[in-house]
C-alpha atoms as a PDB file:
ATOM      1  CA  UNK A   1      -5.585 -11.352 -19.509  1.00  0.00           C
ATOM      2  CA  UNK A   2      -3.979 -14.778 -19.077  1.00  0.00           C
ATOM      3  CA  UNK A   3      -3.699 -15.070 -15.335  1.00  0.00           C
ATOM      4  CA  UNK A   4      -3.818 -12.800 -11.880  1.00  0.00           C
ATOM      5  CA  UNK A   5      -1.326 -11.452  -9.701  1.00  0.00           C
ATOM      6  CA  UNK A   6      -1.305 -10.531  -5.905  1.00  0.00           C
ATOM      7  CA  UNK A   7      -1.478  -6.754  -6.929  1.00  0.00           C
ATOM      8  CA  UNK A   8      -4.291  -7.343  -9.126  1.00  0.00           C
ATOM      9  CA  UNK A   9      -6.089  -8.644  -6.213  1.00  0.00           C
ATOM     10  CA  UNK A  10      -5.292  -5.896  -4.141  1.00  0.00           C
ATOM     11  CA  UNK A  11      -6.142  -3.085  -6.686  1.00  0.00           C
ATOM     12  CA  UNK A  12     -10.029  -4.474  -6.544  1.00  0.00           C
ATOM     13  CA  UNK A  13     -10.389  -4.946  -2.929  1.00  0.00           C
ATOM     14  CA  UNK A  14      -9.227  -1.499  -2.890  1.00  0.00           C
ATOM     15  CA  UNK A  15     -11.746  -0.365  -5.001  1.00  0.00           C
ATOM     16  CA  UNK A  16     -14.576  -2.611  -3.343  1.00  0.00           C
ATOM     17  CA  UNK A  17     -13.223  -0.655  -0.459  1.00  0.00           C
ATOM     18  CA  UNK A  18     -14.564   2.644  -1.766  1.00  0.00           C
ATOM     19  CA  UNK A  19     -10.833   3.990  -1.904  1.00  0.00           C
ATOM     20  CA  UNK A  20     -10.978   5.956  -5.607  1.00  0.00           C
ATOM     21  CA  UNK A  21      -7.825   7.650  -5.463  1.00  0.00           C
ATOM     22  CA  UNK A  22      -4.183   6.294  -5.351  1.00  0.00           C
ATOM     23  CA  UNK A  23      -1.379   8.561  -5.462  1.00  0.00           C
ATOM     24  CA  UNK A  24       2.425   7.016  -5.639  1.00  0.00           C
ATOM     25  CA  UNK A  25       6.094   7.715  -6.649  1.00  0.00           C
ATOM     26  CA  UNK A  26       6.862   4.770  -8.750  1.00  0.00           C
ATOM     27  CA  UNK A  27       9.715   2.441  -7.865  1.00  0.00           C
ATOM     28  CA  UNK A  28      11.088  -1.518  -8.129  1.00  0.00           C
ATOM     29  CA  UNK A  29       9.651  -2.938  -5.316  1.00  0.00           C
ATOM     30  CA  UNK A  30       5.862  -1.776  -6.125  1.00  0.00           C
ATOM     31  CA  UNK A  31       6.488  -2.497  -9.850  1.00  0.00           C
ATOM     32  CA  UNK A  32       3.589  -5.409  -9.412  1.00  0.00           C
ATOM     33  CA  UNK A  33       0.935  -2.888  -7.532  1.00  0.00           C
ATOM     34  CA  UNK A  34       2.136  -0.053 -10.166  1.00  0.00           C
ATOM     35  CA  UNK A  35       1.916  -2.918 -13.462  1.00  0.00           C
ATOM     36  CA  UNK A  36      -1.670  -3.756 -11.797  1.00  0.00           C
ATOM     37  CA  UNK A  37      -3.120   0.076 -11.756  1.00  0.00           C
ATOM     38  CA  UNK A  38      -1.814   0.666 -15.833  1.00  0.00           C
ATOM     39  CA  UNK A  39      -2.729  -2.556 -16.876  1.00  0.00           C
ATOM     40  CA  UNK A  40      -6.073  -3.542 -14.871  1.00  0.00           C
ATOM     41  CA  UNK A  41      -7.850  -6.923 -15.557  1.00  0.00           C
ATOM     42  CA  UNK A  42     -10.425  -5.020 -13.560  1.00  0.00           C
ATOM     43  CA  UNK A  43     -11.441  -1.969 -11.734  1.00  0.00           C
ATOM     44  CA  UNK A  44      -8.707   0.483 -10.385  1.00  0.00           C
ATOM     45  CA  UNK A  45      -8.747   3.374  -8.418  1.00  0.00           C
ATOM     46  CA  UNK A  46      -7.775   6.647 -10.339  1.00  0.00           C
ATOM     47  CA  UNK A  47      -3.499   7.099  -9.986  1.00  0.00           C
ATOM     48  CA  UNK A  48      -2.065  10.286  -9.065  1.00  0.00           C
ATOM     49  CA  UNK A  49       1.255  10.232 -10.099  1.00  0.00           C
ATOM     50  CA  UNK A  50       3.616  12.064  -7.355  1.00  0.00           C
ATOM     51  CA  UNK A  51       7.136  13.091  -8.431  1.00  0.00           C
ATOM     52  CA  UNK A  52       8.116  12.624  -4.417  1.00  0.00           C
ATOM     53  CA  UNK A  53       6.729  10.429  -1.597  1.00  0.00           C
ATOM     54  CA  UNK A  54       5.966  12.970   1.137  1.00  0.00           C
ATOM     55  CA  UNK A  55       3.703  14.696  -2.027  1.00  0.00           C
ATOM     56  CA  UNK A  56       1.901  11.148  -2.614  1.00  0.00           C
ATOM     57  CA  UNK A  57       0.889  11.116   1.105  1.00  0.00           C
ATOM     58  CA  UNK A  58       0.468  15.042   1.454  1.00  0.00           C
ATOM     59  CA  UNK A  59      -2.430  14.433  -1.572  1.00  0.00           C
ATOM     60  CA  UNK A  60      -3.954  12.008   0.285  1.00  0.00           C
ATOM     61  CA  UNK A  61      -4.050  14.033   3.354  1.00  0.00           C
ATOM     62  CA  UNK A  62      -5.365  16.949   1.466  1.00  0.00           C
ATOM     63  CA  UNK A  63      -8.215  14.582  -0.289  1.00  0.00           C
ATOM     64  CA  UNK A  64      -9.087  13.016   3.211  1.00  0.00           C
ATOM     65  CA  UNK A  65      -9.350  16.555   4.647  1.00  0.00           C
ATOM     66  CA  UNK A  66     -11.666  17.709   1.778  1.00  0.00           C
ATOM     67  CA  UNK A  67     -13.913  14.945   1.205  1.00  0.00           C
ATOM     68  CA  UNK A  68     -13.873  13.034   4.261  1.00  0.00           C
ATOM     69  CA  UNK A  69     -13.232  10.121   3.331  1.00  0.00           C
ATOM     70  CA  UNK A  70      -9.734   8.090   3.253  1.00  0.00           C
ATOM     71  CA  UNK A  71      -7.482   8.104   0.188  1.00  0.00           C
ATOM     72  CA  UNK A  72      -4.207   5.744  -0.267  1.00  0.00           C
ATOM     73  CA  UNK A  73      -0.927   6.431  -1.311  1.00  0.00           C
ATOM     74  CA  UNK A  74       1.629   3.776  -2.335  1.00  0.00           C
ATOM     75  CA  UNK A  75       5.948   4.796  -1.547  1.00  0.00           C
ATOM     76  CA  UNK A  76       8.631   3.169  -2.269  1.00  0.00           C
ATOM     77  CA  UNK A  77      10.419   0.835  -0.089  1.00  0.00           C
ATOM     78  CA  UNK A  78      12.358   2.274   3.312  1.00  0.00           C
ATOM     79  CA  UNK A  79      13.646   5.597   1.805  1.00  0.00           C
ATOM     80  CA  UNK A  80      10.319   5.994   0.474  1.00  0.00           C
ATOM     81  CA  UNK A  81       8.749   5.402   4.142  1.00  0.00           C
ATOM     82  CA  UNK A  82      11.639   7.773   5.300  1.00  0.00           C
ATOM     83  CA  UNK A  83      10.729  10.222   3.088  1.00  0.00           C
ATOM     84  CA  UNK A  84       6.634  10.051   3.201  1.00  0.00           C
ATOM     85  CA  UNK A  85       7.852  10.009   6.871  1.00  0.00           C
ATOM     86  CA  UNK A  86       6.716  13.756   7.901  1.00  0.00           C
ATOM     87  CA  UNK A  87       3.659  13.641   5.860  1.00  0.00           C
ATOM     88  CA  UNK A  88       2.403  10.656   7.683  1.00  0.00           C
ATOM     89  CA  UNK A  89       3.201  12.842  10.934  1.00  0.00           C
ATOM     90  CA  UNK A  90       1.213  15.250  10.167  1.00  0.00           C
ATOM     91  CA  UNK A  91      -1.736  12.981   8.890  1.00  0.00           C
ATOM     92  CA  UNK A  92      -1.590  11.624  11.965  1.00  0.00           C
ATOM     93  CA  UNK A  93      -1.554  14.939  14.406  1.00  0.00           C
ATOM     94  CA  UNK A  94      -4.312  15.998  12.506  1.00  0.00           C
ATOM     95  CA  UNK A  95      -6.087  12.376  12.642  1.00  0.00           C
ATOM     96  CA  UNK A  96      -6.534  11.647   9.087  1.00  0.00           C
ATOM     97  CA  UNK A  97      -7.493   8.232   7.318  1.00  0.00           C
ATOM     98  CA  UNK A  98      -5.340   7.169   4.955  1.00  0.00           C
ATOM     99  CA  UNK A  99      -3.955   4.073   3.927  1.00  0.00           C
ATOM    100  CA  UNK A 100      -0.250   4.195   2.508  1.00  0.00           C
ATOM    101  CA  UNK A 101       1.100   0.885   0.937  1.00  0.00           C
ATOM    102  CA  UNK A 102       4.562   0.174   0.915  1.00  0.00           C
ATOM    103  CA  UNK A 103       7.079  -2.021  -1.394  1.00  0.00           C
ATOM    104  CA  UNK A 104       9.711  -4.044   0.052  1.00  0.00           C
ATOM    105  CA  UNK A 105      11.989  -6.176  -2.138  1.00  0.00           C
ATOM    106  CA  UNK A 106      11.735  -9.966  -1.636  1.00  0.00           C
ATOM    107  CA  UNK A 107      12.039 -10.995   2.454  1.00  0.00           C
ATOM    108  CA  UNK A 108      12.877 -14.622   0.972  1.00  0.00           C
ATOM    109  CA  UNK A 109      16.497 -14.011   0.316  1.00  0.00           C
ATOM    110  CA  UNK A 110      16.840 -16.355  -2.467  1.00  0.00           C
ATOM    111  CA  UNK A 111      14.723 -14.814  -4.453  1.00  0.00           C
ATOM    112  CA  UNK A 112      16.372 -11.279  -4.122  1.00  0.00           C
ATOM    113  CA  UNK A 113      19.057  -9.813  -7.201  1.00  0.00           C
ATOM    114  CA  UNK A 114      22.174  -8.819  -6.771  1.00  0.00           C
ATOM    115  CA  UNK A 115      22.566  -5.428  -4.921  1.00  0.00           C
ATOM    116  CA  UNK A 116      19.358  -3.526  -5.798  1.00  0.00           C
ATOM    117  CA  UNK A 117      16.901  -6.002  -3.960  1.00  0.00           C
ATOM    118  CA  UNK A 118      19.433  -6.075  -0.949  1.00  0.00           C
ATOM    119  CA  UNK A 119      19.355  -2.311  -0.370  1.00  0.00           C
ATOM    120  CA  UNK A 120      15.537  -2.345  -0.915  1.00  0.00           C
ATOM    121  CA  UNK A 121      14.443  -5.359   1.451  1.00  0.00           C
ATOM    122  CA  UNK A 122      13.324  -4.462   5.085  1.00  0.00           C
ATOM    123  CA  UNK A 123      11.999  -6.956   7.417  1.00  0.00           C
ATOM    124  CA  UNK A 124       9.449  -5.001   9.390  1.00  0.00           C
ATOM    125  CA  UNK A 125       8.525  -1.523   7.494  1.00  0.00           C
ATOM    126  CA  UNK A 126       6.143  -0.536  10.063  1.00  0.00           C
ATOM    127  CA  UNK A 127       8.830  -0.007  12.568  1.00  0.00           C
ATOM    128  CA  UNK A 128      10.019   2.828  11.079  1.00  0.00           C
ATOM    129  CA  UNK A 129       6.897   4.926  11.442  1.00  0.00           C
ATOM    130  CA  UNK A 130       5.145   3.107  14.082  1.00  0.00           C
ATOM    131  CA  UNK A 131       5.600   6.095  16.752  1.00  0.00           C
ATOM    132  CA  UNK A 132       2.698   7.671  14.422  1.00  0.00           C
ATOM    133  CA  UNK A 133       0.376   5.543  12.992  1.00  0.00           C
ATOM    134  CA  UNK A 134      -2.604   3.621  14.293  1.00  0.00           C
ATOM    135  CA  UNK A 135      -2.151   0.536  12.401  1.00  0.00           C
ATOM    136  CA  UNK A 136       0.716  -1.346  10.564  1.00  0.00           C
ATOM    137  CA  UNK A 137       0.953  -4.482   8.988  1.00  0.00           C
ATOM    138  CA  UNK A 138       3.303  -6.285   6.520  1.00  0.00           C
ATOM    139  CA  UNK A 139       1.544  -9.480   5.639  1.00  0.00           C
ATOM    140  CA  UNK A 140       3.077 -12.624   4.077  1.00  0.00           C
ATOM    141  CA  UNK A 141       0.655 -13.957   1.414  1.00  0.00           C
ATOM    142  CA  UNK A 142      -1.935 -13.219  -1.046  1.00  0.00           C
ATOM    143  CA  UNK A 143      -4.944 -13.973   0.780  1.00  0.00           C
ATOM    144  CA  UNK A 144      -3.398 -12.265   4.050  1.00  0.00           C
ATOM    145  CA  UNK A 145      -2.763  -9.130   1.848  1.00  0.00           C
ATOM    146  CA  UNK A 146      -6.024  -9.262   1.210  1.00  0.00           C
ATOM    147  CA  UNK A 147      -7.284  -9.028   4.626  1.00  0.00           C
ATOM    148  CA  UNK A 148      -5.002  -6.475   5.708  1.00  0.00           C
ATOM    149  CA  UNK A 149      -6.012  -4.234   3.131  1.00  0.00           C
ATOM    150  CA  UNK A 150      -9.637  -4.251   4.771  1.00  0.00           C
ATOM    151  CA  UNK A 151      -8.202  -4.525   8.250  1.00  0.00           C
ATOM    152  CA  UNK A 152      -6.132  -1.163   7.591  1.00  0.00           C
ATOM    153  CA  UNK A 153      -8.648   0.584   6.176  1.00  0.00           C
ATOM    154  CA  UNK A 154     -11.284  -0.024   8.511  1.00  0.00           C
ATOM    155  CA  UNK A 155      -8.172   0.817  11.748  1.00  0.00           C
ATOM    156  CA  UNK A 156      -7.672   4.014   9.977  1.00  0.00           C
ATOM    157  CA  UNK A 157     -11.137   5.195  10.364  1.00  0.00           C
ATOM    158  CA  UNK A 158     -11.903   3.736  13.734  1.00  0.00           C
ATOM    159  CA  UNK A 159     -11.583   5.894  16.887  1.00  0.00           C
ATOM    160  CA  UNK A 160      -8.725   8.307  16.660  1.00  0.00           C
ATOM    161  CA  UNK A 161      -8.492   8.105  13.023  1.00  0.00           C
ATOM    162  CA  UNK A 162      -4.725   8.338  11.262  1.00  0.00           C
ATOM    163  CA  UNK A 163      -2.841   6.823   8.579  1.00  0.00           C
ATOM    164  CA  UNK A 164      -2.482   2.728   8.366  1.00  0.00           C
ATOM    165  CA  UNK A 165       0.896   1.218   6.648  1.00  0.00           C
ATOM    166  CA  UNK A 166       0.763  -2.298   5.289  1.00  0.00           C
ATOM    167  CA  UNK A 167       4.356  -3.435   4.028  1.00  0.00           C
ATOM    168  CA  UNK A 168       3.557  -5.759   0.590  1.00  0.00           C
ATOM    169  CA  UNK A 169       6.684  -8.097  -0.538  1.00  0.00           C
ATOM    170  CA  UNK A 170       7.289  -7.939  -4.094  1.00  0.00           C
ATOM    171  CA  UNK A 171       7.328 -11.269  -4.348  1.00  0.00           C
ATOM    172  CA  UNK A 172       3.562 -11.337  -2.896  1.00  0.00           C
ATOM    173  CA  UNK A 173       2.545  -9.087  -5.423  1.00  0.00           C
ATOM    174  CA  UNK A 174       3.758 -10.792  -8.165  1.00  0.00           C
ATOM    175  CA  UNK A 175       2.097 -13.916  -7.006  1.00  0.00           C
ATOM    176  CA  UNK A 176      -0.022 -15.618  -9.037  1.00  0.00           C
ATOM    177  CA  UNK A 177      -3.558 -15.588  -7.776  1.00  0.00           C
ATOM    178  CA  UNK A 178      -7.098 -16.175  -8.989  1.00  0.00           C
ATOM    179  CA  UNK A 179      -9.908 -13.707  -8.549  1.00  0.00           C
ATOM    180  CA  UNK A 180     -11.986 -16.572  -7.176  1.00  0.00           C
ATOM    181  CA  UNK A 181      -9.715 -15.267  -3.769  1.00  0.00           C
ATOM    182  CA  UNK A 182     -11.540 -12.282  -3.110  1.00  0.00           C
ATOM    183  CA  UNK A 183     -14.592 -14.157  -2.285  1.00  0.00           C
ATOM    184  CA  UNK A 184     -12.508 -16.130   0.498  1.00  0.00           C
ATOM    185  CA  UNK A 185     -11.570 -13.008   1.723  1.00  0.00           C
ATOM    186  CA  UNK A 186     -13.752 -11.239   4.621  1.00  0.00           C
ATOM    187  CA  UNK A 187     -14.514  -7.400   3.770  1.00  0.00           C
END
């Protein structure tokens, strides 16, 4: 593989992270986390595919609930987040780890196309389901991704347990990276 992205990155801390599962509903502004999990240059967690968001994040609450241990799930930008919305409700009622990554189109406006990455760009994902999560984050670089991943895991596990939301950029995840990285990143 000639070089590696943000999302690759992110695809082997999860797995460092123990997290073996990751079920998503494919769309544009997690193309670089979704081109990462079919074409590893690494280790990837085994994908679930979903045909709706609220069914990515109701398999994750089912896994967590069986196995005790936290499972992610990856939706689609903020109709994605609105429709995973109830599921993370009731994850978090019933205080279930998970950690649910979420697309956003580029927040650098330049760098956004014509129409479809305007209607998929939110500035602050998190807000929408922050009522009902324990954690949220929607970092702004590689090697903050990084640490977020970790830092959301770990939140969703600690005390009342529940789901954790990090928001990734799509230009982030398409940023070119080195694996060299993850050592710089803390656990």
């Amino acid at each position: 593989m000639a070089g590696w992205y943000g999302s690759d990155l992110v695809v082997d801390r999860l797995v460092a992270l123990g997290v073996d599962h990751l079920a998503l509903n494919p769309g544009a502004s997690l193309r670089g986390l979704h081109d990462s999990m079919v074409n590893p240059p690494g280790r990837t967690p085994q994908m679930i595919l979903a045909m709706h968001e609220e069914i990515a994040v109701a398999i994750a609450h089912g896994y967590a609930s069986v196995t005790g241990r936290p499972m992610a799930a990856a939706v689609h930008d903020t109709v994605g987040l609105l429709h995973a919305s109830m599921a993370l409700f009731n994850a978090w009622v019933d205080r279930i780890p998970m950690l649910v990554l979420v697309g956003t189109g580029p927040l650098d406006a330049a760098n956004r196309r014509p129409w479809t990455d305007w209607i998929h760009t939110v500035g602050e994902q998190g807000a929408l389901v922050r009522d009902f999560t324990v954690w949220n984050e929607q970092p702004t670089s590689v090697k903050a991704m990084l640490t977020s991943v970790g830092r959301a895991l770990a939140a969703s596990q600690t005390g009342a347990a529940g789901p954790a939301v990090l928001g990734f950029d799509v230009d982030v995840q398409e940023a070119d990276a080195g694996p060299s990285l993850l050592d710089q990143v803390p656990a």
